[in-house]
C-alpha atoms as a PDB file:
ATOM      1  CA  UNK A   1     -51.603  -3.844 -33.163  1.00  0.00           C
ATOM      2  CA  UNK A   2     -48.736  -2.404 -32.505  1.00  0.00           C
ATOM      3  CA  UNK A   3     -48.592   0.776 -34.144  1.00  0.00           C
ATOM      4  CA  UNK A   4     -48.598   2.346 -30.372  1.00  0.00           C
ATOM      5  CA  UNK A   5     -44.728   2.160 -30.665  1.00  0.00           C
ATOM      6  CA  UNK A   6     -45.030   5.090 -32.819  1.00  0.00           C
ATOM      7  CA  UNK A   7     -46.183   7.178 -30.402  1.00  0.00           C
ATOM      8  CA  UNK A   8     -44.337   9.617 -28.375  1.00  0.00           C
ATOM      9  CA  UNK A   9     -44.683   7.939 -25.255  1.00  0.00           C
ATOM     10  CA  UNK A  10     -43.294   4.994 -26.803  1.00  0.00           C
ATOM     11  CA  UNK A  11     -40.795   7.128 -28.725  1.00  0.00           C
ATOM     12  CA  UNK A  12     -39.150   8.184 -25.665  1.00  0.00           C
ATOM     13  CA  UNK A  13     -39.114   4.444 -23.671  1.00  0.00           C
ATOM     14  CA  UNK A  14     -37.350   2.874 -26.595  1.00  0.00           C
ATOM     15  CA  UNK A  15     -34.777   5.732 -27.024  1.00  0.00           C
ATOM     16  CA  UNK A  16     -34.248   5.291 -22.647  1.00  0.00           C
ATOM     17  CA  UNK A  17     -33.753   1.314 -23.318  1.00  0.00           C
ATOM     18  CA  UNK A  18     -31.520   1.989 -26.197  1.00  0.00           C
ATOM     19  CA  UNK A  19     -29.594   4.304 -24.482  1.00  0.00           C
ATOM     20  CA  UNK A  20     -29.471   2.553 -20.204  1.00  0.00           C
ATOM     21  CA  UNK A  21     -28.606  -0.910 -21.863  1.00  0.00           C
ATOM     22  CA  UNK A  22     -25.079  -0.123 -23.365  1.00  0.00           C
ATOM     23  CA  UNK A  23     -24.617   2.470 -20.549  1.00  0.00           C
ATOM     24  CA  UNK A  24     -25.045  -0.676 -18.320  1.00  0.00           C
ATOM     25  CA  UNK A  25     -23.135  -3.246 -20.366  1.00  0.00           C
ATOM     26  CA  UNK A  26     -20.404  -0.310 -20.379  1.00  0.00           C
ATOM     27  CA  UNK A  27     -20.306   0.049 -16.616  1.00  0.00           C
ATOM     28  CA  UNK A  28     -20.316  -3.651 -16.077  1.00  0.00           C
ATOM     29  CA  UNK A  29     -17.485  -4.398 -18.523  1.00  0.00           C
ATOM     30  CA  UNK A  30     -15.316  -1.576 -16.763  1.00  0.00           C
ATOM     31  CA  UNK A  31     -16.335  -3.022 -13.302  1.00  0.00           C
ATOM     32  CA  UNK A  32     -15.310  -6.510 -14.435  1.00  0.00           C
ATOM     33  CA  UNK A  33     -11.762  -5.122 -16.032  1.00  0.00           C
ATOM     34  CA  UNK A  34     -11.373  -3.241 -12.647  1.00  0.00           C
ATOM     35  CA  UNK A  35     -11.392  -6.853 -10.480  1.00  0.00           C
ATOM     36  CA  UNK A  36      -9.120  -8.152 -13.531  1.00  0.00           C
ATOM     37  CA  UNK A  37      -6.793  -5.300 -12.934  1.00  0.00           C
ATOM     38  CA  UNK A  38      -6.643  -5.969  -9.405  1.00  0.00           C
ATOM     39  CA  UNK A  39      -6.170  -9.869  -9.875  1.00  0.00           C
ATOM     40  CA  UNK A  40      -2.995  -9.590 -12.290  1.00  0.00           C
ATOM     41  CA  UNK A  41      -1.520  -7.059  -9.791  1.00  0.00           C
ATOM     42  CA  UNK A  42      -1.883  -9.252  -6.600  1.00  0.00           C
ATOM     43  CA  UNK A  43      -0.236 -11.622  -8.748  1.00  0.00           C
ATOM     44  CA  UNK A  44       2.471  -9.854  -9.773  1.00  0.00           C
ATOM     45  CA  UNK A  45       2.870  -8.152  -6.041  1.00  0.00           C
ATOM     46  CA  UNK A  46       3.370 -12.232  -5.395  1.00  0.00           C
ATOM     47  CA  UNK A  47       5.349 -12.962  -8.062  1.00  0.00           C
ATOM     48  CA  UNK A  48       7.761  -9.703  -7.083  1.00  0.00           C
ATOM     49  CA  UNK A  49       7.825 -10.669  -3.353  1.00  0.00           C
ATOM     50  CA  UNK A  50       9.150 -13.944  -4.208  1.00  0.00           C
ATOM     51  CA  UNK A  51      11.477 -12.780  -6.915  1.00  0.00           C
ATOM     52  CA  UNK A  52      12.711 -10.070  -4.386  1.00  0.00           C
ATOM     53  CA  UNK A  53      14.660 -12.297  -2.124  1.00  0.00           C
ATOM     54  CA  UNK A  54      16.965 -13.292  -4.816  1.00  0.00           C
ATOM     55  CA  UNK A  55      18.001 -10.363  -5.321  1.00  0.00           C
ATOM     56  CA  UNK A  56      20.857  -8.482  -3.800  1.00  0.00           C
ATOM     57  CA  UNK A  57      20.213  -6.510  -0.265  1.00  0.00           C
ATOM     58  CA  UNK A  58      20.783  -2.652  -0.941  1.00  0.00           C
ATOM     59  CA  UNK A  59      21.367  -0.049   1.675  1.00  0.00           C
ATOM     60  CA  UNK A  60      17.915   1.406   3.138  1.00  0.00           C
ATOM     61  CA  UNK A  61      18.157   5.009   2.331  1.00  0.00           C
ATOM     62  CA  UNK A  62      18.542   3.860  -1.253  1.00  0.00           C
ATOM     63  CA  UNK A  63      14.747   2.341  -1.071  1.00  0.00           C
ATOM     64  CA  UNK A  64      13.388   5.260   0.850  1.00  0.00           C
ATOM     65  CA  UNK A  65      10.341   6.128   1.039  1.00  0.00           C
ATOM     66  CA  UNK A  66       8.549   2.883   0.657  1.00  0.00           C
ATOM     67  CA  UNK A  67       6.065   2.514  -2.556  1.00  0.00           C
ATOM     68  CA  UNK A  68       4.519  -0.336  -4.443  1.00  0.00           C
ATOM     69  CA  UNK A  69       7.928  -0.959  -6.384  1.00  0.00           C
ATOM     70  CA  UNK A  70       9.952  -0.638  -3.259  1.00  0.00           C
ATOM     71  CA  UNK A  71       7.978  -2.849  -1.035  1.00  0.00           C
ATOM     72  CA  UNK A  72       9.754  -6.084  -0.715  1.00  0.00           C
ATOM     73  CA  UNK A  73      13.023  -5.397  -1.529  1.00  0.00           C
ATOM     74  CA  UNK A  74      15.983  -6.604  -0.045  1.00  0.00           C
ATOM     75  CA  UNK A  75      17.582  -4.096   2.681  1.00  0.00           C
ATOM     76  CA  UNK A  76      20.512  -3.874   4.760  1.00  0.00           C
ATOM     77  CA  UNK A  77      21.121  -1.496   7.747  1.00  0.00           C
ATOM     78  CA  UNK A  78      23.827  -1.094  10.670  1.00  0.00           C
ATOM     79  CA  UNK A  79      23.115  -0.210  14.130  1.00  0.00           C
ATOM     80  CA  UNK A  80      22.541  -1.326  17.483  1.00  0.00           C
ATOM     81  CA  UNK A  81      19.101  -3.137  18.797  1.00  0.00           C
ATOM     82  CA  UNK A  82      17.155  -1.164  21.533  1.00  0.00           C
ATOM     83  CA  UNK A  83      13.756  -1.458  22.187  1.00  0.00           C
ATOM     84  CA  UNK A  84      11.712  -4.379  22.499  1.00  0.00           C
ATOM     85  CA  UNK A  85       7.780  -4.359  21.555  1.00  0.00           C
ATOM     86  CA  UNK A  86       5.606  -7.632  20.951  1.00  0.00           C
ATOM     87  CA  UNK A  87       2.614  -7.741  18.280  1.00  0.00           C
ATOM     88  CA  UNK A  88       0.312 -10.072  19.351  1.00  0.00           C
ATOM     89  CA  UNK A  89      -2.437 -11.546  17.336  1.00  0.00           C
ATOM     90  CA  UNK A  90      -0.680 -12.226  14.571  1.00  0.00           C
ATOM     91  CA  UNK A  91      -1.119 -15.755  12.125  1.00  0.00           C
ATOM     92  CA  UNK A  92       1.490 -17.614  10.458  1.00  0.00           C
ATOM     93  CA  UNK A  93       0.977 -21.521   8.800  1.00  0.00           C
ATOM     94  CA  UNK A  94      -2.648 -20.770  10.617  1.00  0.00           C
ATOM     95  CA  UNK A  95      -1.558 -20.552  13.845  1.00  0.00           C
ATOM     96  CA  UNK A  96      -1.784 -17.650  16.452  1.00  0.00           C
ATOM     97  CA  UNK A  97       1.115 -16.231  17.446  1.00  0.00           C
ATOM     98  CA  UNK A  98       3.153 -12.720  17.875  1.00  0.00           C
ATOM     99  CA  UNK A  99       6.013 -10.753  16.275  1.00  0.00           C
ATOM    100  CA  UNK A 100       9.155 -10.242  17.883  1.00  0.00           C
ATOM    101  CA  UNK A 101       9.877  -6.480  16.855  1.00  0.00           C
ATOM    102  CA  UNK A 102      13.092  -4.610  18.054  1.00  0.00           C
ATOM    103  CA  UNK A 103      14.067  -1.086  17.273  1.00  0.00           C
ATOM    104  CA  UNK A 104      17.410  -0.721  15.573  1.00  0.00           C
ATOM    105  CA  UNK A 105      18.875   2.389  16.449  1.00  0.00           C
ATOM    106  CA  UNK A 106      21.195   3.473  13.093  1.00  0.00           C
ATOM    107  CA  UNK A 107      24.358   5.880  12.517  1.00  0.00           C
ATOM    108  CA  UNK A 108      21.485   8.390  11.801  1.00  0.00           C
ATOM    109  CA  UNK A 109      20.194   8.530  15.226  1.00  0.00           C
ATOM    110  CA  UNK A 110      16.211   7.102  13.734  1.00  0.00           C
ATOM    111  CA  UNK A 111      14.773   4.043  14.996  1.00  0.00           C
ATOM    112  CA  UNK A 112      14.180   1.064  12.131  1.00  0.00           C
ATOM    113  CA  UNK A 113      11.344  -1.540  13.525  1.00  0.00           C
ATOM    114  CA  UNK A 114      12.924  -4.761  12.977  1.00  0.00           C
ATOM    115  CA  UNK A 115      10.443  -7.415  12.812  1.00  0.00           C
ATOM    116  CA  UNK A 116      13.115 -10.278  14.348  1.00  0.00           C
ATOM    117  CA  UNK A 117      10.650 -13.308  14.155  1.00  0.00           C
ATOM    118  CA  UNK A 118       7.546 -15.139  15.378  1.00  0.00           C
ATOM    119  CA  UNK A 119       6.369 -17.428  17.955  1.00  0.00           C
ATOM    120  CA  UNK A 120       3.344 -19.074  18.541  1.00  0.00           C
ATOM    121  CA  UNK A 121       0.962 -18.167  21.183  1.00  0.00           C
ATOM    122  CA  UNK A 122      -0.093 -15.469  23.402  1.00  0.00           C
ATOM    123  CA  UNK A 123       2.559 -12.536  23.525  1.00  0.00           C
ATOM    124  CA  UNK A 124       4.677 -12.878  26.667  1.00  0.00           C
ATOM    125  CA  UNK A 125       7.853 -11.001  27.194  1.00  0.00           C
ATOM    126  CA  UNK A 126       9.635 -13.715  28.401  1.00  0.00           C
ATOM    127  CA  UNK A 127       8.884 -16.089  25.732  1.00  0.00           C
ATOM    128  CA  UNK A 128      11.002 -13.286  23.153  1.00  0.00           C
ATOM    129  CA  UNK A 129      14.960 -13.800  23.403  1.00  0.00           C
ATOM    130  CA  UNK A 130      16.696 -10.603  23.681  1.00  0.00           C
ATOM    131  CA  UNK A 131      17.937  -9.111  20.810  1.00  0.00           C
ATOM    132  CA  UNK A 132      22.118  -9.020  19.988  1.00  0.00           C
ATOM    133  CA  UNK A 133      24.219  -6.689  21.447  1.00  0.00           C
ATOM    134  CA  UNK A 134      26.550  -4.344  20.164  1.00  0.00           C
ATOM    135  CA  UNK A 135      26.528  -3.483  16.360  1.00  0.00           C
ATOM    136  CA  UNK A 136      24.728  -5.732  13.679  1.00  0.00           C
ATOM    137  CA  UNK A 137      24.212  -5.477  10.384  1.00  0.00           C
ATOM    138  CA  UNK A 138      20.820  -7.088   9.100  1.00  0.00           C
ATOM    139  CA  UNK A 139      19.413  -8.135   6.336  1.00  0.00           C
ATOM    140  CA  UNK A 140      15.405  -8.057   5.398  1.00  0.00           C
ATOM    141  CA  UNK A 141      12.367  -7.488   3.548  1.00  0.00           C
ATOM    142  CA  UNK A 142      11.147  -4.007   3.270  1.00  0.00           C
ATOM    143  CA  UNK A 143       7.666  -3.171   4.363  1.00  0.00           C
ATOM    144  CA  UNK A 144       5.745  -0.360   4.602  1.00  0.00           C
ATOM    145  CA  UNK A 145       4.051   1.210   7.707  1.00  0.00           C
ATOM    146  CA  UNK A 146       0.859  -1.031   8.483  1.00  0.00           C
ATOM    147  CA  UNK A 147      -2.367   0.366   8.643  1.00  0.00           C
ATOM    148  CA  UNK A 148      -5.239  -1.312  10.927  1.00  0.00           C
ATOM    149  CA  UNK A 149      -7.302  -3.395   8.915  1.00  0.00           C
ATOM    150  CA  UNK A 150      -5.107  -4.351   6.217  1.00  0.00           C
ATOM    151  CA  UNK A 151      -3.926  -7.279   6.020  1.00  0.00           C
ATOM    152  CA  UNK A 152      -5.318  -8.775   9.430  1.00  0.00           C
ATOM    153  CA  UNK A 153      -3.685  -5.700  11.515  1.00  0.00           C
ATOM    154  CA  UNK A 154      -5.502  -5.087  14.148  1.00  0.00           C
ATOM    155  CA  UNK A 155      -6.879  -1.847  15.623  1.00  0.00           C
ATOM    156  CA  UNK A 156      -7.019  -3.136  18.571  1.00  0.00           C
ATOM    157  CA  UNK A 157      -6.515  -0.357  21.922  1.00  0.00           C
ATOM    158  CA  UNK A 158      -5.469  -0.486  25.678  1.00  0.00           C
ATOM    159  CA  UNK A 159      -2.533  -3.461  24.870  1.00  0.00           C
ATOM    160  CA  UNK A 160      -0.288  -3.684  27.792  1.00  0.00           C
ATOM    161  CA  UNK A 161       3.137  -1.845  27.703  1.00  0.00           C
ATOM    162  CA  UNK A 162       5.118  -3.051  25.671  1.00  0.00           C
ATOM    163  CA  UNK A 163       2.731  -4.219  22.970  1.00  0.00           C
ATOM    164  CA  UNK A 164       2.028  -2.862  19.920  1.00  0.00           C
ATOM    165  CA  UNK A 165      -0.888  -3.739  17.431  1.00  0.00           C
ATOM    166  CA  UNK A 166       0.475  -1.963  14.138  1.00  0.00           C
ATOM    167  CA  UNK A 167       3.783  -1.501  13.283  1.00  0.00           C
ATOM    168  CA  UNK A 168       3.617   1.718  11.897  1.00  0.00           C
ATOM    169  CA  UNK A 169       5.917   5.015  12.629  1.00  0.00           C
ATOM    170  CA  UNK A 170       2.564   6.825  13.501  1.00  0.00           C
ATOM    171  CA  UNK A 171       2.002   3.933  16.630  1.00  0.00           C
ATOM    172  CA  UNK A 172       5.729   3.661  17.477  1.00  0.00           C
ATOM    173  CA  UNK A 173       7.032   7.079  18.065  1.00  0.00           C
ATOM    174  CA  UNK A 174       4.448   7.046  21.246  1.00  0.00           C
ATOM    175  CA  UNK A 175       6.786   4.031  22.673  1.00  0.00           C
ATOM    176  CA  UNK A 176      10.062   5.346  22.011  1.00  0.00           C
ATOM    177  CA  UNK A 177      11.669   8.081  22.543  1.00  0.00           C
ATOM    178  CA  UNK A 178      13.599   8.582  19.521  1.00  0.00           C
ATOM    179  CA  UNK A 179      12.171   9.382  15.946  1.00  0.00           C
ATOM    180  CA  UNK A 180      10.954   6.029  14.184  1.00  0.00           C
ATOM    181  CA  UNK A 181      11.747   5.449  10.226  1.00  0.00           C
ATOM    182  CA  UNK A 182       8.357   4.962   7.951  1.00  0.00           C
ATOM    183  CA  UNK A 183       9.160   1.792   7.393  1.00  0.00           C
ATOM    184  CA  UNK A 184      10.251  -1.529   9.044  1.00  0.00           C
ATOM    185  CA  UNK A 185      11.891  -4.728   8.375  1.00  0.00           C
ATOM    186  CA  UNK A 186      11.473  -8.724   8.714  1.00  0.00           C
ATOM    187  CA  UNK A 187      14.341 -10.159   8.659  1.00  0.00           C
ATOM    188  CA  UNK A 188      15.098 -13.479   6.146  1.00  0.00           C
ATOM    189  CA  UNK A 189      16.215 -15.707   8.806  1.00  0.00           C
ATOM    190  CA  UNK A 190      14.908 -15.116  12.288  1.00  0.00           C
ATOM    191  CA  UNK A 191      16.932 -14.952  15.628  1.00  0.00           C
ATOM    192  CA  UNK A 192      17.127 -17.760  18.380  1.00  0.00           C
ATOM    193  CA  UNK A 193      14.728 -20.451  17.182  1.00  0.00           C
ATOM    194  CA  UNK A 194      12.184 -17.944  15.773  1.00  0.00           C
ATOM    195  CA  UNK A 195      10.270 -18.319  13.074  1.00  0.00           C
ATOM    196  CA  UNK A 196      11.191 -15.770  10.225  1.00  0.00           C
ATOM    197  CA  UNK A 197       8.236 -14.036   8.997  1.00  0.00           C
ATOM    198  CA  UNK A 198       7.220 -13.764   5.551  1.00  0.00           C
ATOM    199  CA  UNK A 199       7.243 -10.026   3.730  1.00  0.00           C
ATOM    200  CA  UNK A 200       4.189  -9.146   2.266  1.00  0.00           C
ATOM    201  CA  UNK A 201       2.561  -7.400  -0.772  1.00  0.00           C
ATOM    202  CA  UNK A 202       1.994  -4.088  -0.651  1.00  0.00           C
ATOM    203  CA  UNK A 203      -1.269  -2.362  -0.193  1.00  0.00           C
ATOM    204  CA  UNK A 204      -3.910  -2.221  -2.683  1.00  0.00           C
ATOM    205  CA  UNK A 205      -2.219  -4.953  -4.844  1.00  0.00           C
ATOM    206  CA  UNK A 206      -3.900  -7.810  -3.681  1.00  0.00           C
ATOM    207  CA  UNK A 207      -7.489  -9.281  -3.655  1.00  0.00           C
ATOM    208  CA  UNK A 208      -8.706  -7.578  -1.012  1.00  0.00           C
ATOM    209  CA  UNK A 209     -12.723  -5.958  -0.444  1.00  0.00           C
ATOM    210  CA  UNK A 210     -12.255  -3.379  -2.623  1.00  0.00           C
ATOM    211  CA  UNK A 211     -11.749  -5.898  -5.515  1.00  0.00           C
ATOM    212  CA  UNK A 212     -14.753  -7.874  -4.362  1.00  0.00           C
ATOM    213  CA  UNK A 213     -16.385  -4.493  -4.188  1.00  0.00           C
ATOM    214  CA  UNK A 214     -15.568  -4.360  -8.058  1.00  0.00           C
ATOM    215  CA  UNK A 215     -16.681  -7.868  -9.063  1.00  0.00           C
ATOM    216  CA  UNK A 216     -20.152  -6.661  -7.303  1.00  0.00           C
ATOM    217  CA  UNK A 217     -20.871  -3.412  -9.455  1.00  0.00           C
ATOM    218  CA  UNK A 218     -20.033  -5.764 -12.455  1.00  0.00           C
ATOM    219  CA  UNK A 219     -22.616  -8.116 -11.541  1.00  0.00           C
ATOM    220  CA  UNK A 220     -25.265  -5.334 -10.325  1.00  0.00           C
ATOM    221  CA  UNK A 221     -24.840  -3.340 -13.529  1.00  0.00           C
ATOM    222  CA  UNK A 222     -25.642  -6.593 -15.631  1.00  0.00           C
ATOM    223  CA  UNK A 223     -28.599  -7.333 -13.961  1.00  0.00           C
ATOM    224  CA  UNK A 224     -29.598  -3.298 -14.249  1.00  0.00           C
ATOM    225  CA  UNK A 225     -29.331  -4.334 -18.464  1.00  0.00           C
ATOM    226  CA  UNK A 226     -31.004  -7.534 -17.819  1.00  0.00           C
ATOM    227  CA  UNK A 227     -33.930  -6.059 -16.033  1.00  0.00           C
ATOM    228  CA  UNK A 228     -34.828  -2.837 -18.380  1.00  0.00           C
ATOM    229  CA  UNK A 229     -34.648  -5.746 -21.219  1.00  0.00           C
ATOM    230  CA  UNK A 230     -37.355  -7.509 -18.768  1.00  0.00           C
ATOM    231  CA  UNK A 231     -39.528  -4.126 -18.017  1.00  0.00           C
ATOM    232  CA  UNK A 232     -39.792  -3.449 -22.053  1.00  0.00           C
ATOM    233  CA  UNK A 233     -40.910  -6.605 -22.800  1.00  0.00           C
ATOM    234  CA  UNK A 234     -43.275  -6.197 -20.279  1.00  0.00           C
ATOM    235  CA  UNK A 235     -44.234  -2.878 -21.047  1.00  0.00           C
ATOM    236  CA  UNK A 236     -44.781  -4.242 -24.950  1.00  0.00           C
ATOM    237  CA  UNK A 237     -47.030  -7.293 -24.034  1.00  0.00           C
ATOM    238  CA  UNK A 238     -49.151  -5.614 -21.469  1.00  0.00           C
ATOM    239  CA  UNK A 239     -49.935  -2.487 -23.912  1.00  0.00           C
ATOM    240  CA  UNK A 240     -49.994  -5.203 -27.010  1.00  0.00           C
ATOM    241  CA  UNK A 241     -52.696  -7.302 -24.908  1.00  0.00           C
ATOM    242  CA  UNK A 242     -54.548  -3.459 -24.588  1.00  0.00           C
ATOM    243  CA  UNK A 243     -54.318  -2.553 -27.894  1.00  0.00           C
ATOM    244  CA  UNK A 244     -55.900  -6.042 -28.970  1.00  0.00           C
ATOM    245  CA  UNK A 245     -58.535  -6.126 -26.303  1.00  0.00           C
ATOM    246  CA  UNK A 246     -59.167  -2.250 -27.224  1.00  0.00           C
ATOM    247  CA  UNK A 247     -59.681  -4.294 -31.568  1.00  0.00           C
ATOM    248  CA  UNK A 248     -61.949  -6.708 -30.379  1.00  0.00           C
ATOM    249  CA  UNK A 249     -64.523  -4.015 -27.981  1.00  0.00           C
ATOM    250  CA  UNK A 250     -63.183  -5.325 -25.010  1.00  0.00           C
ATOM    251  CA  UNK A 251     -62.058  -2.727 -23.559  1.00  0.00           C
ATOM    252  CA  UNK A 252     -65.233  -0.631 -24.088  1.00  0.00           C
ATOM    253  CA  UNK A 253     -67.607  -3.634 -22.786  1.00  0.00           C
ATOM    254  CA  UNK A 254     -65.646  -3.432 -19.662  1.00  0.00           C
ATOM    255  CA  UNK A 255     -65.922   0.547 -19.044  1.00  0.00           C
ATOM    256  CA  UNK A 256     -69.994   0.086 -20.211  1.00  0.00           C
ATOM    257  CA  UNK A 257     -70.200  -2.618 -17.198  1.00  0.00           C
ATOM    258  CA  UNK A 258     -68.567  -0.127 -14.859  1.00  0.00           C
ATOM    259  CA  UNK A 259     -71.050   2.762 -15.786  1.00  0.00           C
ATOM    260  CA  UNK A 260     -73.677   0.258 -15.114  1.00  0.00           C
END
C-alpha cells in the first residue's frame, strides 16, 4: 500500500521535508540564540552601569567618542554653565516629569549638555533653578547622543523655545550658537533639590523590539518545521487512503458511477 513512496513524485516531497525541517530547526535555534545574545548583553549593559559609578571619574576627551564600552563611565569636565533647555516628557520612579539640561561651555570653546536633574511635572522655566556661576567642575555619567524612539525619547516637533525633545548634538546645535559635543552628561548628584537622573545603557544592549523581533522568527520558524511535519503526514494518509480504496475497486466504482 504504500509502495507510492517510491515514486518520483514522492521521491522529491520526502527529500523537500528532509531538507526544510533542519533548515527550519536551524533558523529557529539561531533566532532563539539571537534573543539570548541580546538578554545577557542588557544584563551586562546593567551590570556595567551600576559598576561604573564606582569607579573613578576620568577627564572627557579621554572617553571620546562615546561607544558601548564608553557609555556610562564616569566623567569630569571644567567650564562655565550657559544655556538653559528643558526636556519635557520624561519618566522617572513612574512619574512625568522633565530634565533640567544646561550647556557647559569648556576651555575648548564646545558646548557639553549637562543633564543637571529632574523634576516632576510639566516643563516650566521657572520651576528649573539656574545653573552655578562662574567655573565648575562636574562630575557624571556619560551618555551618548539620544535618538527619538529609543529609550522613550520622543520625536516630538514644534516644542516651545527653549525645549528640547532629544538631547542629541544633531537637535542642539540649532539652539545654540556654539558647536555642541556628541555626547552629554547626568550628573551623580543633582543641583538645588533636583532629582539626579539615572545613566542609562547604551543602545542596542537592552531588551528592546528588535529582541522581541528575534524571539518571534524563533517561534515562526518552529511552527514552519512543525507544519511541513503536519502537511506530510497528511500528504501520506490521504494518498495511503487512495492507494487502498484504488486495492479494494473503489476507486474505479466511483469513476463507473460518474460515466453513468
Amino acid at each position: 500500500m504504500y509502495r507510492f513512496l517510491l515514486t518520483p513524485r514522492w521521491w522529491g516531497i520526502n527529500v523537500f521535508v528532509l531538507l526544510a525541517i533542519p533548515f527550519c530547526i536551524f533558523m529557529g535555534s539561531w533566532q532563539l540564540s539571537r534573543f539570548e545574545d541580546r538578554v545577557q548583553a542588557h544584563r551586562d549593559a546593567t551590570e556595567q552601569v551600576t559598576t561604573d559609578r564606582h569607579e573613578a571619574a576620568r577627564p572627557l576627551r579621554e572617553l571620546l567618542p562615546v561607544n558601548k564600552a564608553t557609555s556610562g563611565r564616569q566623567v569630569t569636565a571644567t567650564g562655565r554653565y550657559g544655556k538653559q533647555l528643558l526636556v519635557p516628557d520624561r519618566q522617572l520612579d513612574g512619574k512625568r516629569g522633565f530634565y533640567v539640561l544646561t550647556l557647559l561651555r569648556t576651555d575648548g570653546g564646545k558646548a557639553l549638555p549637562v543633564v543637571r536633574g529632574w523634576l516632576p511635572g510639566a516643563a516650566d522655566a521657572a520651576k528649573a533653578p539656574a545653573a552655578p556661576g562662574g567655573e565648575v567642575t562636574v562630575t557624571g555619567a556619560l551618555q551618548a547622543s539620544e535618538t527619538p524612539g529609543d529609550n522613550g525619547v520622543s520625536a516630538q516637533g514644534g516644542l516651545p523655545a527653549g525645549q528640547t525633545a532629544a538631547i542629541s548634538s544633531a537637535s542642539l546645535v540649532n539652539l545654540v550658537p556654539y558647536d555642541v559635543y556628541d555626547a552629554w552628561i547626568t550628573l551623580d548628584k543633582a543641583d538645588a533639590g533636583m532629582t539626579a537622573v539615572p545613566a542609562t545603557a547604551p543602545a542596542d544592549s537592552g531588551l528592546d523590539l528588535k529582541a522581541f523581533q528575534n524571539l518571534g522568527y524563533t517561534g515562526e520558524w518552529f511552527v514552519f518545521a512543525g507544519f511541513v511535519v503536519f502537511m506530510w503526514f497528511r500528504l501520506l494518509r490521504r494518498e495511503a487512503e487512495f492507494a487502498r480504496d484504488a486495492e479494494m475497486g473503489l476507486v474505479a466504482q466511483e469513476e463507473e458511477g460518474v460515466a453513468v
